[in-house]
Protein backbone atom coordinates (compact mmCIF):
# COMPACT_ATOMS: atom_id res chain seq x y z
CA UNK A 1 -87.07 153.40 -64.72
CA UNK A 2 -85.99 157.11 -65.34
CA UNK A 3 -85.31 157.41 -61.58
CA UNK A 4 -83.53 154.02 -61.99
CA UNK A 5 -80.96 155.11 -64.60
CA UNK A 6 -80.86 158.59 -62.37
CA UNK A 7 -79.58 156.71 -59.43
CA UNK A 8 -76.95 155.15 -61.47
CA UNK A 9 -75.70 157.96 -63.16
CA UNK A 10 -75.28 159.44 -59.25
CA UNK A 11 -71.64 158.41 -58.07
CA UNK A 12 -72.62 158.85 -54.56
CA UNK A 13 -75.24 156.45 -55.30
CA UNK A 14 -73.05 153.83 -56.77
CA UNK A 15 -70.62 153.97 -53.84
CA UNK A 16 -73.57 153.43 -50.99
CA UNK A 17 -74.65 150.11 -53.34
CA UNK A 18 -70.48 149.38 -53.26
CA UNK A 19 -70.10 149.76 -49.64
CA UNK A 20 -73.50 148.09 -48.66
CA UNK A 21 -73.10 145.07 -50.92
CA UNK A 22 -70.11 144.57 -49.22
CA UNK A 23 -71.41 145.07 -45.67
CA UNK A 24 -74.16 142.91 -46.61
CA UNK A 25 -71.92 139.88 -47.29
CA UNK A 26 -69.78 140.28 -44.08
CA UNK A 27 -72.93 140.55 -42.38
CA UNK A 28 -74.13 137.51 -44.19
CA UNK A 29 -70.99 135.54 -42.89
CA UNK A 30 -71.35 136.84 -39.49
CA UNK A 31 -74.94 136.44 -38.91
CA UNK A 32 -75.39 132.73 -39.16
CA UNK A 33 -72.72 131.86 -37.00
CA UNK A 34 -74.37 134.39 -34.34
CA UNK A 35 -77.54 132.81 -34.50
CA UNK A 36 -76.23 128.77 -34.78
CA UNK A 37 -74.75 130.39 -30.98
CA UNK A 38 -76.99 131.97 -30.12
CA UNK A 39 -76.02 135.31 -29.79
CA UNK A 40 -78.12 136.93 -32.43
CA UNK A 41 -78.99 139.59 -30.32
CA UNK A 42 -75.60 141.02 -29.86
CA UNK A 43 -76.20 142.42 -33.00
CA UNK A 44 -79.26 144.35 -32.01
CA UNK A 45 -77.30 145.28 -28.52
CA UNK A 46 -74.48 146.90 -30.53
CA UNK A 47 -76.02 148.65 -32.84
CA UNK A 48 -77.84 150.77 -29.91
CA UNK A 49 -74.36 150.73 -28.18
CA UNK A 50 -73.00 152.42 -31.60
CA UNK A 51 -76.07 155.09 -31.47
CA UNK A 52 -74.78 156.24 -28.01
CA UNK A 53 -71.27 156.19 -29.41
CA UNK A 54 -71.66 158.34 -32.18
CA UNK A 55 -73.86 160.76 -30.49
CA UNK A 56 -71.35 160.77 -27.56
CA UNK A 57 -68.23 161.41 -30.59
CA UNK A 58 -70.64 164.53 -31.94
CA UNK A 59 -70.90 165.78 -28.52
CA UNK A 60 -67.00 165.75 -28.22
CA UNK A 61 -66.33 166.52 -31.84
CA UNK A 62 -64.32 163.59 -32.03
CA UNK A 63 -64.11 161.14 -35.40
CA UNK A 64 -67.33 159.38 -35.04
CA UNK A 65 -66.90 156.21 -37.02
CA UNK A 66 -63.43 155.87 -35.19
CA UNK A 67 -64.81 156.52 -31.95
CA UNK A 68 -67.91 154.28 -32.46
CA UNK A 69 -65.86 151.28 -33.78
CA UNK A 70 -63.30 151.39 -30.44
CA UNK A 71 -66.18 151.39 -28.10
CA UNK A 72 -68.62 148.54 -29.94
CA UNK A 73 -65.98 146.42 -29.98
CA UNK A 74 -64.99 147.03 -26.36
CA UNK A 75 -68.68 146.31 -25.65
CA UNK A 76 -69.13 143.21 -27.55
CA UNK A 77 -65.33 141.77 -25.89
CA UNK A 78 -67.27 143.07 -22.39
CA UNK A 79 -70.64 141.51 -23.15
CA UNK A 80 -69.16 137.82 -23.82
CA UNK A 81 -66.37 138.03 -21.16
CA UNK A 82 -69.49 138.62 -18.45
CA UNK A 83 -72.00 136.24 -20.08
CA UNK A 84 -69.20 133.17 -20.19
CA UNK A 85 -68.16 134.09 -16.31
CA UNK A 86 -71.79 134.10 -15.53
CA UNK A 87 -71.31 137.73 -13.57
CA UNK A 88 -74.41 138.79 -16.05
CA UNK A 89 -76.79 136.67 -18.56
CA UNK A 90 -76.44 138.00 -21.86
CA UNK A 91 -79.74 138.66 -22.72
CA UNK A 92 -79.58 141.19 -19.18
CA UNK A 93 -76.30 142.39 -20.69
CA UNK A 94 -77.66 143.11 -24.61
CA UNK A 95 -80.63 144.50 -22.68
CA UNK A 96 -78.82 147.05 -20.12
CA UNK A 97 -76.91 148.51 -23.16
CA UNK A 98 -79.59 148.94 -25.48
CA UNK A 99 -82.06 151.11 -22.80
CA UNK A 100 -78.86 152.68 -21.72
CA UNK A 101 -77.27 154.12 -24.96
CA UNK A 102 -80.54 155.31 -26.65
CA UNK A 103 -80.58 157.31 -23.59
CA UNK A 104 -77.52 158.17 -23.74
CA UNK A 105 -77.66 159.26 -27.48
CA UNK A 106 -80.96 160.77 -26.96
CA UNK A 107 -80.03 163.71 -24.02
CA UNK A 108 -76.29 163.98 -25.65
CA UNK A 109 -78.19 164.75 -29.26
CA UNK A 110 -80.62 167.66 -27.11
CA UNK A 111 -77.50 169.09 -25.20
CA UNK A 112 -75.19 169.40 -28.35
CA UNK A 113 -78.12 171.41 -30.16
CA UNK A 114 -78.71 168.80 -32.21
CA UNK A 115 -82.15 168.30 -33.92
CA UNK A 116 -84.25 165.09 -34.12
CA UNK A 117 -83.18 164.96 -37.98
CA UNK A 118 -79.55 164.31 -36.74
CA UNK A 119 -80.82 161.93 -34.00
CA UNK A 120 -83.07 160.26 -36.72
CA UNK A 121 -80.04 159.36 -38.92
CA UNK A 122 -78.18 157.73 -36.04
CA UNK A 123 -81.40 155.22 -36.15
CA UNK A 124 -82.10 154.90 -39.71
CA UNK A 125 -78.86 155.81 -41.01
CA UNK A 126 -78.13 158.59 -44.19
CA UNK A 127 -77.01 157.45 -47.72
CA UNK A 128 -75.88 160.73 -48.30
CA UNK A 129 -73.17 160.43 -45.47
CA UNK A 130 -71.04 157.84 -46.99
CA UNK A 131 -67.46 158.94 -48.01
CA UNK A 132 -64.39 156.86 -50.03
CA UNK A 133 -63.23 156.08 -46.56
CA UNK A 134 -66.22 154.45 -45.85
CA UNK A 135 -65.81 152.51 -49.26
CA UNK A 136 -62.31 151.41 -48.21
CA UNK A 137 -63.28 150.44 -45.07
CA UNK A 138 -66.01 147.95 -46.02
CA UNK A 139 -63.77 146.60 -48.75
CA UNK A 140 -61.15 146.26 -46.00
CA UNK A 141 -63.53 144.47 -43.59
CA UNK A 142 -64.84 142.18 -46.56
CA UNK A 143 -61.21 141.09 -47.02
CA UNK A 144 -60.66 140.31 -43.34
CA UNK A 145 -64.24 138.78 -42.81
CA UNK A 146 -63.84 136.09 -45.62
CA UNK A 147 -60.14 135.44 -45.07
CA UNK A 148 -61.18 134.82 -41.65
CA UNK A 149 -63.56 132.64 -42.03
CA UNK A 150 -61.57 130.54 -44.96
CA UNK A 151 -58.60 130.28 -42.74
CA UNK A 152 -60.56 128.97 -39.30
CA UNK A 153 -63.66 127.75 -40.71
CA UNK A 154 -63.24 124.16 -39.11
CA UNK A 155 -62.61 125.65 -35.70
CA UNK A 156 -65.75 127.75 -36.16
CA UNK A 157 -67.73 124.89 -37.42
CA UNK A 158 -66.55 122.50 -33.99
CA UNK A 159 -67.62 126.05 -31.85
CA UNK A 160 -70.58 126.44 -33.65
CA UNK A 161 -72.16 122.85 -32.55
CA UNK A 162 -70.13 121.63 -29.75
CA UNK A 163 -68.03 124.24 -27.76
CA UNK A 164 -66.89 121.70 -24.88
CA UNK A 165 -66.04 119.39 -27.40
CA UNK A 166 -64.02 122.20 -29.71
CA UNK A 167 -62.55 122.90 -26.01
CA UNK A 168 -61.46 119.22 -25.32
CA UNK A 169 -59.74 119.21 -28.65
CA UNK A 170 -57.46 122.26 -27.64
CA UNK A 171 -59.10 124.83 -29.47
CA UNK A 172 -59.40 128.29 -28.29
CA UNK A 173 -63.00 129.12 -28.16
CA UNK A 174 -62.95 132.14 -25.91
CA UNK A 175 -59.85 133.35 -28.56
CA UNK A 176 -62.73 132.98 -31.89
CA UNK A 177 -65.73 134.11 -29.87
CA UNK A 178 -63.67 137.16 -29.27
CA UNK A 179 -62.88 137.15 -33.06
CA UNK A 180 -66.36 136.80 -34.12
CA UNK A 181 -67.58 139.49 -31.97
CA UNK A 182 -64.54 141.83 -33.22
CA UNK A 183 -65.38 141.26 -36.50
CA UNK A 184 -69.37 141.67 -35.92
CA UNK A 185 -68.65 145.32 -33.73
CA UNK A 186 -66.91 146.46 -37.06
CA UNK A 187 -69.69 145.27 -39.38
CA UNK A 188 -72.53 147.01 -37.36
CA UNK A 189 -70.59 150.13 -37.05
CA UNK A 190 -69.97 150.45 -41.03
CA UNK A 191 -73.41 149.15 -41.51
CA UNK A 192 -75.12 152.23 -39.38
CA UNK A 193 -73.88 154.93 -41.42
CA UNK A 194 -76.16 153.54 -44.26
CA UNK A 195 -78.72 151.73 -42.81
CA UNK A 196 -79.17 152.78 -39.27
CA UNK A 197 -78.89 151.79 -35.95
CA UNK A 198 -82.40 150.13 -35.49
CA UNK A 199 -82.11 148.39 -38.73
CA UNK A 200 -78.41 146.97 -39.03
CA UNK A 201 -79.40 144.20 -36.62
CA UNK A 202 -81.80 142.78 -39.40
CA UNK A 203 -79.51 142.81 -42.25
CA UNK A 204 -77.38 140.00 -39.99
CA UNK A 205 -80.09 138.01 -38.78
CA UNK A 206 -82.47 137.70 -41.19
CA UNK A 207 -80.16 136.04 -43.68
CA UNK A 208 -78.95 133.51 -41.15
CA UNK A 209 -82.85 132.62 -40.61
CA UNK A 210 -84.06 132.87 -44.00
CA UNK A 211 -81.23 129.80 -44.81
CA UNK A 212 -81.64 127.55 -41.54
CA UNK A 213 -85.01 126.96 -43.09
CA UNK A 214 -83.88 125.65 -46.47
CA UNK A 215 -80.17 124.25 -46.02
CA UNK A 216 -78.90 122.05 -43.21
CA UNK A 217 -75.19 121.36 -44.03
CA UNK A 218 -72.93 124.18 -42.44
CA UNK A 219 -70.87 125.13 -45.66
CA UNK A 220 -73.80 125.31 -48.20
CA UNK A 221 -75.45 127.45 -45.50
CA UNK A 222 -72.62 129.90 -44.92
CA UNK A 223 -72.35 130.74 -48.46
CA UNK A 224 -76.35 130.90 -49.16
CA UNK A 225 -76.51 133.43 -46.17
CA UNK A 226 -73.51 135.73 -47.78
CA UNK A 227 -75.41 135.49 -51.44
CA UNK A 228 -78.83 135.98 -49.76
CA UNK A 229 -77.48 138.92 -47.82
CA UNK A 230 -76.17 140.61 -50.89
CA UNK A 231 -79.37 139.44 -53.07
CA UNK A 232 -81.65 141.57 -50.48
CA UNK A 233 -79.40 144.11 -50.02
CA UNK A 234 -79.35 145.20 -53.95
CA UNK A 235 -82.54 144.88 -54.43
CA UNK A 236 -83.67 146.91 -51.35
CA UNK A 237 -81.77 149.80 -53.05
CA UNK A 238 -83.17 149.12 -56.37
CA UNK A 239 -87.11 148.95 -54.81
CA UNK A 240 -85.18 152.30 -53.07
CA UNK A 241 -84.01 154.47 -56.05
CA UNK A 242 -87.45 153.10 -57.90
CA UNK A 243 -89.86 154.79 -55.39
CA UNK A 244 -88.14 157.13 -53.83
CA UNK A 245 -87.77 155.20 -50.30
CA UNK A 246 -85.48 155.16 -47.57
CA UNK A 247 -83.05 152.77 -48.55
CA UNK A 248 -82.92 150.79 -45.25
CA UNK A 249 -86.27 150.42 -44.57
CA UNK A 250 -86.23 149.05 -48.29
CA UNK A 251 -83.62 146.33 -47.70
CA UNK A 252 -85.03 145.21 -44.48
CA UNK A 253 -88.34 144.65 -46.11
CA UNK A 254 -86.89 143.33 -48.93
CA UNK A 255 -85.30 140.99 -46.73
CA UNK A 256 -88.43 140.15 -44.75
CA UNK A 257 -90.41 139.21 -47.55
CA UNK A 258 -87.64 136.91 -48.76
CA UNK A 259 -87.30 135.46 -45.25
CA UNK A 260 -91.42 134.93 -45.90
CA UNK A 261 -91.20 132.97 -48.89
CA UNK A 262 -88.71 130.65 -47.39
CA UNK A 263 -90.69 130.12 -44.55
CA UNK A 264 -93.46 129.05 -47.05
CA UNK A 265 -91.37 126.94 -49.56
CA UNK A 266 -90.28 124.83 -46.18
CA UNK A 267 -94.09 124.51 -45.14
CA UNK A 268 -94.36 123.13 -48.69
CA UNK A 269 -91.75 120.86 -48.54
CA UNK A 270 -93.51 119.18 -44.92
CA UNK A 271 -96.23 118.89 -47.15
């Protein structure tokens, strides 16, 4: 508990559980729509896109969270403009970015003179790199992410189980897959810096599957996935400060045992 109350008492602490909690309900918000569509692994693609990114904005000297944003969301407008053309499947697509920016990221890290510590935050992210911009920005996205979703959650709802029907009605779904995968670039980029590249992706999907096993009604779902996400997220710090751990590892395990124990409590219900 001593290293409990130390954590607190840290303010750089306090501002990576402010930021993250607030990540963690954007990506809560994000993730089950992704995965109704499914598109959960643009998630996974971008966050390797955004590794690439930020080692090519180091190489440059360039802003790297500015940098990284512009080109994931460039990607993800990219990705779904291919996949709904049919010019490239999307599972091809997530797959071609993913080899290609850890490669990318990888010989860009070794010609800068950068060491595999540096390279090794890019993947598993670095508390300790969080700034009050960073805090503003998630705050900012949180805003924009529920306001979104309050203000078009009926169009979402029609896209999420019948797009040619949402289409015969008049509704734009090219216009709010765009939005959605705008507003999921932005999330994965701000969710790197803390929890890493190869772990982001988890922190959106495994909400979104942890609550598909437990809740079948699309509102009651949306908002269990945001709480969930924020649940796991505080509480993978918490196991994080207590031993010592890296703090995304700690979520994402958090969140997988979670994920477990719904999985069980629905094989108890079939019962």
């Amino acid at each position: 508990m001593e290293g409990l109350s130390q954590s607190f008492s840290d303010p750089l602490f306090c501002r990576s559980l402010a930021a993250g909690a607030l990540i963690a309900v954007c990506a809560g918000l994000i993730g089950i729509n992704l995965v109704l569509r499914h598109y959960a692994m643009l998630s996974d693609g971008l966050t390797h896109v955004g590794i690439g990114a930020m080692s090519v904005a180091v190489f440059l000297h360039w802003a790297p969270i500015w940098f990284t944003m512009v080109v994931c969301v460039v990607a993800a407008i990219l990705l779904l403009r291919l996949s709904e053309r049919g010019v490239i499947r999307s599972d091809s697509g997530i797959a071609l970015m993913t080899a290609s920016a850890l490669a990318i990221a990888l010989v860009l890290t070794q010609f800068s003179g950068g060491s595999e510590d540096q390279f090794e935050d890019f993947l598993f992210g670095d508390m300790l790199s969080l700034s009050s911009l960073d805090l503003a920005l998630a705050a900012l996205l949180c805003l924009c992410v529920i306001a979104t979703f309050l203000l078009c959650y009926r169009k979402f709802l029609s896209i999420t189980f019948d797009a040619t029907f949402a289409r015969a009605c008049g509704i734009k779904v090219g216009r709010y897959n765009t939005l959605l995968a705008v507003l999921a670039a932005v999330t994965v980029v701000l969710g790197m810096r803390l929890l890493g590249g190869l772990l982001m992706s988890a922190v959106i999907i495994f909400p979104a599957l942890a609550g598909m096993q437990l809740i079948h009604n699309y509102k009651v779902l949306t908002i269990f996935t945001a709480l969930y996400a924020l649940a796991c997220f505080v509480g993978g710090m918490l196991v994080s400060a207590l031993l010592g751990l890296s703090c995304g590892a700690c979520v994402v395990l958090v969140n997988l045992v979670c994920l477990l124990a719904c999985f069980a409590i629905k094989h108890l219900r079939q019962v």
